[in-house]
Protein backbone atom coordinates (compact mmCIF):
# COMPACT_ATOMS: atom_id res chain seq x y z
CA UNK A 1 51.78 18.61 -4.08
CA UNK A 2 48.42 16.32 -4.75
CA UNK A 3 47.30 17.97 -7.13
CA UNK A 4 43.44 17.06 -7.93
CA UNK A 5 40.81 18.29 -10.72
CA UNK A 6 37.32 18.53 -9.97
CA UNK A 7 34.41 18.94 -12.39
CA UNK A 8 31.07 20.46 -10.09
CA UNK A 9 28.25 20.26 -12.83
CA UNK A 10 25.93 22.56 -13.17
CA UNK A 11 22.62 21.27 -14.38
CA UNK A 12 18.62 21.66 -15.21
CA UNK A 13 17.06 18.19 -14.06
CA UNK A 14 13.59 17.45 -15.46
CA UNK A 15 10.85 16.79 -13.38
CA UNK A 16 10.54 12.81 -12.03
CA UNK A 17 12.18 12.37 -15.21
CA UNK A 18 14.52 10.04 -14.06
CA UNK A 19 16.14 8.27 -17.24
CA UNK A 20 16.21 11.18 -19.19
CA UNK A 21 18.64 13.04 -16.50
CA UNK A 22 20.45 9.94 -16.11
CA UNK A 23 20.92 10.19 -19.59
CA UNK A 24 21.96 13.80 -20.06
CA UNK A 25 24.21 13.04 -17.34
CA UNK A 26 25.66 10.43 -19.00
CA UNK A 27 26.81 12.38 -22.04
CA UNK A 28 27.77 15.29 -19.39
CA UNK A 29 30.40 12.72 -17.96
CA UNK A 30 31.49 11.58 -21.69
CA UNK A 31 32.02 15.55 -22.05
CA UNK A 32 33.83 16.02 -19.33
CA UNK A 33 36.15 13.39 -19.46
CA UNK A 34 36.90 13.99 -23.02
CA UNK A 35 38.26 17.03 -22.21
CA UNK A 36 40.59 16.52 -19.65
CA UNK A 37 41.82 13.64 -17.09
CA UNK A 38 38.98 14.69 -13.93
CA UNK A 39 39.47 12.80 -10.28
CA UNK A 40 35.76 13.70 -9.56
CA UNK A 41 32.58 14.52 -11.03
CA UNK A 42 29.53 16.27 -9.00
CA UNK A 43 25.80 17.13 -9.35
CA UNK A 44 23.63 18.81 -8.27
CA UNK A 45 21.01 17.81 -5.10
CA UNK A 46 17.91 15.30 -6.41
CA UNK A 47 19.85 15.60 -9.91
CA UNK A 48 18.01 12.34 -11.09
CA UNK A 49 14.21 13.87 -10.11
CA UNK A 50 13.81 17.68 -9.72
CA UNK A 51 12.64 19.12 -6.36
CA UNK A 52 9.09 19.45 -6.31
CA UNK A 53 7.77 16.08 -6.29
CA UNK A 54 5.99 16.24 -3.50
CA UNK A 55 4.53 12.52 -2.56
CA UNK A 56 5.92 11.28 -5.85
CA UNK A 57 9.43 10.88 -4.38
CA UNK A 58 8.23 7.47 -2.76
CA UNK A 59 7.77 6.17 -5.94
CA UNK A 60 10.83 7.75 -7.55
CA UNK A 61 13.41 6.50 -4.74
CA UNK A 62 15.86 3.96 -5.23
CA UNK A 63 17.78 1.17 -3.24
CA UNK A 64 21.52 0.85 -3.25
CA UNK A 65 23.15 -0.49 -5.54
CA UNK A 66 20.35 0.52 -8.06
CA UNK A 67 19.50 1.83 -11.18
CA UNK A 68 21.83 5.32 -10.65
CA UNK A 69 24.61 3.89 -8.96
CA UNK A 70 25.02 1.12 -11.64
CA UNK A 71 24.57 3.83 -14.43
CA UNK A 72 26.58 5.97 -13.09
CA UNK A 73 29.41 3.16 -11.66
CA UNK A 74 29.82 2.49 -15.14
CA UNK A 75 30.67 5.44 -16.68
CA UNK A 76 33.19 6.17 -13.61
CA UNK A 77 34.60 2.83 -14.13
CA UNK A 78 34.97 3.65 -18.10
CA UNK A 79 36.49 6.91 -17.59
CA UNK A 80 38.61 5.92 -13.65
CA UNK A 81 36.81 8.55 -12.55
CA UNK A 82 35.17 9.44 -8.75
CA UNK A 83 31.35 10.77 -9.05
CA UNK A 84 28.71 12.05 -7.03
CA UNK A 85 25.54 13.02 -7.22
CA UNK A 86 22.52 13.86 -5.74
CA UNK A 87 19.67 11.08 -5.79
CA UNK A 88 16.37 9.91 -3.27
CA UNK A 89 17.19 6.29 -1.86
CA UNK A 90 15.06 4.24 0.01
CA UNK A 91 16.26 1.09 1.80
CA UNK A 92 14.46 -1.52 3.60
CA UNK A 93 10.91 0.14 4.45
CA UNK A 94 9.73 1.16 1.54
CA UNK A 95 7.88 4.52 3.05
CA UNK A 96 11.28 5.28 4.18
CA UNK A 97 12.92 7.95 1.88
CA UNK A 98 16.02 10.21 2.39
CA UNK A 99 17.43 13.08 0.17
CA UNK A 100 20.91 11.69 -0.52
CA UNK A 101 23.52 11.84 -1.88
CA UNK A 102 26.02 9.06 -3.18
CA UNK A 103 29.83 8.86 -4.02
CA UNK A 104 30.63 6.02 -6.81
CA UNK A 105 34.47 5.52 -6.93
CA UNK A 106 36.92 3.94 -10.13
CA UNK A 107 35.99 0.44 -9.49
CA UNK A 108 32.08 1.31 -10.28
CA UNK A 109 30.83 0.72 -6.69
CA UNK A 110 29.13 2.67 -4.32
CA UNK A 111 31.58 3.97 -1.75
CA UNK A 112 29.05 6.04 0.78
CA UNK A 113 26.14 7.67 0.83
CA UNK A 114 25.31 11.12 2.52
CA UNK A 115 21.70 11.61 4.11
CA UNK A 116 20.69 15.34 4.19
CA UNK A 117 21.07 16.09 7.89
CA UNK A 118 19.05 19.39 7.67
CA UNK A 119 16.16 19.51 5.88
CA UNK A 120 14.10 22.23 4.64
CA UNK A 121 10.30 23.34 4.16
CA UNK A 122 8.21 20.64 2.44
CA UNK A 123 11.47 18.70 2.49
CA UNK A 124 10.39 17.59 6.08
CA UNK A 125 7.19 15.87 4.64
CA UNK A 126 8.88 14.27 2.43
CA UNK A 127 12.12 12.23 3.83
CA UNK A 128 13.86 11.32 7.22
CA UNK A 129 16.79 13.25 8.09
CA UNK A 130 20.15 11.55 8.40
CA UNK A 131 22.27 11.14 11.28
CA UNK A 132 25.72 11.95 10.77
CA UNK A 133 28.51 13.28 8.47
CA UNK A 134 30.69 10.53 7.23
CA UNK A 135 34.18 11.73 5.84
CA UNK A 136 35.53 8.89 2.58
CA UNK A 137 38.43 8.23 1.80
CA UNK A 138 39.18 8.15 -1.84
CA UNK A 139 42.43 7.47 -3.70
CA UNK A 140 43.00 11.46 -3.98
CA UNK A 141 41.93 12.53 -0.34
CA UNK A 142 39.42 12.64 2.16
CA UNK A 143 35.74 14.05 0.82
CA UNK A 144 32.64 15.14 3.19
CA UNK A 145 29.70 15.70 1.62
CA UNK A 146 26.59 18.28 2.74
CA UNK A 147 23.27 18.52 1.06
CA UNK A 148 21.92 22.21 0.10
CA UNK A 149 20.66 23.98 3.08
CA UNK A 150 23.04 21.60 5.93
CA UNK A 151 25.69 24.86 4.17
CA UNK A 152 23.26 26.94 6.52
CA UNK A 153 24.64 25.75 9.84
CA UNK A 154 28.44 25.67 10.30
CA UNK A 155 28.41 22.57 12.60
CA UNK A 156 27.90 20.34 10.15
CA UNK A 157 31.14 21.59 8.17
CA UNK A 158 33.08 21.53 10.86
CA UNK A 159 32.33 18.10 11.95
CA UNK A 160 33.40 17.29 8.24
CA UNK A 161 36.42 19.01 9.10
CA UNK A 162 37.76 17.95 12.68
CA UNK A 163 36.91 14.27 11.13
CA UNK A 164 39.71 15.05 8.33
CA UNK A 165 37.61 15.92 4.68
CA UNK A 166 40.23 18.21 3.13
CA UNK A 167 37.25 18.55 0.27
CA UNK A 168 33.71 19.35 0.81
CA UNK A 169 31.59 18.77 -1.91
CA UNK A 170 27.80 20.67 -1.94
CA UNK A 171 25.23 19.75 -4.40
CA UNK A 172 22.52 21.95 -4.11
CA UNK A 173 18.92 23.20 -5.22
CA UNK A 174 19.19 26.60 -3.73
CA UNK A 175 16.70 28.76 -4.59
CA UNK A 176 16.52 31.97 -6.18
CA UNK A 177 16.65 35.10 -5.31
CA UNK A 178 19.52 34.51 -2.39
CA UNK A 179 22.33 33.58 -4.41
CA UNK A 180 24.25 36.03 -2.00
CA UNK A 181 23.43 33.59 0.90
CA UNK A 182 24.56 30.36 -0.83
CA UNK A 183 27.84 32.78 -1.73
CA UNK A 184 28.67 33.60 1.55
CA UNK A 185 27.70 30.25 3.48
CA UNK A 186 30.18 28.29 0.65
CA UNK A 187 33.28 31.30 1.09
CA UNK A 188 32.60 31.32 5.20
CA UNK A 189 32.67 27.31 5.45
CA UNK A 190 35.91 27.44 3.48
CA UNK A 191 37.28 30.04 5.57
CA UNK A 192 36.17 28.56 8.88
CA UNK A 193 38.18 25.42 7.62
CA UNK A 194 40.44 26.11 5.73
CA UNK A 195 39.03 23.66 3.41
CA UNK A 196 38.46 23.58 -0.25
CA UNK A 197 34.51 23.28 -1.16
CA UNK A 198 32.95 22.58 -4.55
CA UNK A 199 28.85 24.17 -4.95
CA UNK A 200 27.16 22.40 -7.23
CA UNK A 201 23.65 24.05 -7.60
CA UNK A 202 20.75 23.60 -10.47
CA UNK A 203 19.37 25.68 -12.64
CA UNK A 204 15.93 25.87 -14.04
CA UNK A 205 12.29 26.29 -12.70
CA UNK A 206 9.46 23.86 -11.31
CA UNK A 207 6.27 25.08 -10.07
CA UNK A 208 7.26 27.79 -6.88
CA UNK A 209 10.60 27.66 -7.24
CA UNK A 210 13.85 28.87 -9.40
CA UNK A 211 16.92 27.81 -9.28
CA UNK A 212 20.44 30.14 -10.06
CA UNK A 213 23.56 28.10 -10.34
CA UNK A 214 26.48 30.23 -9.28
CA UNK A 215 28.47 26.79 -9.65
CA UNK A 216 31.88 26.78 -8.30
CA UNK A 217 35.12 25.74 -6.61
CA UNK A 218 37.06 27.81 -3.79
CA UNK A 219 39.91 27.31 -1.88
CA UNK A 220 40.39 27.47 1.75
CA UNK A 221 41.47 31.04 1.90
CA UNK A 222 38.38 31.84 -0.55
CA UNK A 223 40.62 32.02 -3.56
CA UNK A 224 38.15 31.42 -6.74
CA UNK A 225 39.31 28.30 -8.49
CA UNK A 226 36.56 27.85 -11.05
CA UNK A 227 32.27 28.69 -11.79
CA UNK A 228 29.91 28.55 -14.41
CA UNK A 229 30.10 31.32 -16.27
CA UNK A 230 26.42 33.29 -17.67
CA UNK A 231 25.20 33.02 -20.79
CA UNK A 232 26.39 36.39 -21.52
CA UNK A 233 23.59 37.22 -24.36
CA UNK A 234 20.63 36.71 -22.38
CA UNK A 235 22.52 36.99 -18.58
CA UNK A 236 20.80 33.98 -17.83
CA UNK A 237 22.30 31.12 -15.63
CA UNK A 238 23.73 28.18 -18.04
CA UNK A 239 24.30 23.95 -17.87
CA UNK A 240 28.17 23.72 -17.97
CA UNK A 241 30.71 22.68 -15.11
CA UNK A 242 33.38 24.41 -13.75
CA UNK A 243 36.73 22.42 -13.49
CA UNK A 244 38.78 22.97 -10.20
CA UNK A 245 42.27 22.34 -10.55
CA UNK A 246 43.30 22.63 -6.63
CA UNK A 247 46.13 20.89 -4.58
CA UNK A 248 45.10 19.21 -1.44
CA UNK A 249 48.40 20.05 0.48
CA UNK A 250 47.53 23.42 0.77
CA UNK A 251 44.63 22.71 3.73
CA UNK A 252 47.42 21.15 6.36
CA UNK A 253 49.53 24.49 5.01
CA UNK A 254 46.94 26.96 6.36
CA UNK A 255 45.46 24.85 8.68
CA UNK A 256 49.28 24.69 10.97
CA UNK A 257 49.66 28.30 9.66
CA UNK A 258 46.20 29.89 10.99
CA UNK A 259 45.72 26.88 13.98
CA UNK A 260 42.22 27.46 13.63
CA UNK A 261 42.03 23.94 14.93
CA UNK A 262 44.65 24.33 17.69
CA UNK A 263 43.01 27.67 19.24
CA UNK A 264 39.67 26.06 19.92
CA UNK A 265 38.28 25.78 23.41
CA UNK A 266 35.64 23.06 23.18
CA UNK A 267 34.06 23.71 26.76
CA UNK A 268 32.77 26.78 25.93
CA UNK A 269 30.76 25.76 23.21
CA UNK A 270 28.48 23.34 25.14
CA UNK A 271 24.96 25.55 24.59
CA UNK A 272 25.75 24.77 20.74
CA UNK A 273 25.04 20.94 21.36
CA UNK A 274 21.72 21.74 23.13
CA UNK A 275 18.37 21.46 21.74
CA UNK A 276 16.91 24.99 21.19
């Protein structure tokens, strides 16, 4: 068995606030990891700036290793933990910007960063999509990351998949009122895979949009391994995390046991790598 615990944080990020939300992260982290031994730690998508910042998230981007990462790399070196989270990183043109998303390992460095591949709305105005789907290897297993709406478009799982994540991890700003859609894209992706997948969405409301949670961890035959739970007095959506306590072994299990790899015919699927 490799038995691993995830911690997929569910969390209300204020507005270009950056150091605040690093902040309330920070004692998030301390939370977590005072309650139990964690492998890794996830966030939501833009969990450092809020969504709706519109031409402001030039100015609220950041290079890597910067002021997150080295935050952040701190606490997971403190507590031997793995985190991610989602951030907007710039690199050597400054106009430049992608909706990312980072992975800080034990040792406090930066061990890859995610670009959101498929980018929505305004989101298009805003940053450059990424390119690919990298798959890293931590000390636990292999992780693949995907950014809010890439959940949409089952390629981009899949890819994860064939390239070996037995873990995807989604932080996400998905908007209310389809938290059926962001339900069903997380349980088909895990099906399709037979992969476990951790949804980390926000909470909260900016100026068009609100966010629902629905925070959680499920296993590759859709088994429910942990959410968020509702504030149960006002059935609103709450900040909390839901631990995951899942064991890794069980994706080559059903993977050899349903061959969903093994059964597929590549050359039929060529119209799916056109351009529409």
């Amino acid at each position: 068995m490799r038995d691993v615990t995830i911690a997929m944080v569910q969390f209300h990020p204020q507005l270009g606030a950056v150091n605040d939300n690093l902040d309330r992260m920070g004692k998030m982290i301390q939370q977590i990891c005072a309650t139990q031994r964690v492998n890794l730690i996830v966030f939501p998508e833009l969990a450092t700036t809020g969504y709706e910042n519109g031409v402001n998230f030039t100015d609220l981007a950041e290079q890597l290793p910067g002021l997150t990462s080295n935050y952040l790399g701190k606490l997971a070196s403190d507590f031997h933990t793995w985190i991610a989270t989602g951030l907007v990183v710039k690199h050597k043109v400054e106009s430049v910007i992608y909706n990312s998303a980072i992975l800080i390992g034990p040792d406090g460095e930066v061990a890859g960063e995610y670009r959101k591949v498929h980018l929505k709305g305004e989101e298009k105005m805003a940053f450059r999509p990424g390119m690919k789907f990298p798959v890293f290897e931590t000390d636990f297993g292999n992780v693949g990351m995907l950014l809010g709406w890439d959940l949409a478009f089952p390629e981009a799982a899949r890819a994860l998949a064939l390239d070996g994540a037995e873990l995807i991890i989604a932080p996400a700003n998905w908007e209310a009122p389809n938290v059926d859609e962001w339900k069903t894209y997380l349980l088909a992706r895990a099906y399709e895979n037979a992969v476990f997948i951790g949804g980390a969405n926000r909470i909260g409301s900016e100026y068009t949009y609100s966010f629902f949670g629905e925070t959680l961890v499920l296993g590759p035959r859709g088994e429910l391994y942990g959410q968020v739970p509702r504030d149960e007095e006002n059935d609103l959506p709450q900040e909390g995390w839901a631990f995951g306590k899942i064991d890794l072994d069980a994706v080559k299990k059903y993977r050899e046991e349903l061959q969903l790899f093994q059964a597929r015919q590549p050359g039929a699927y060529r119209t799916i790598v056109k351009q529409y």
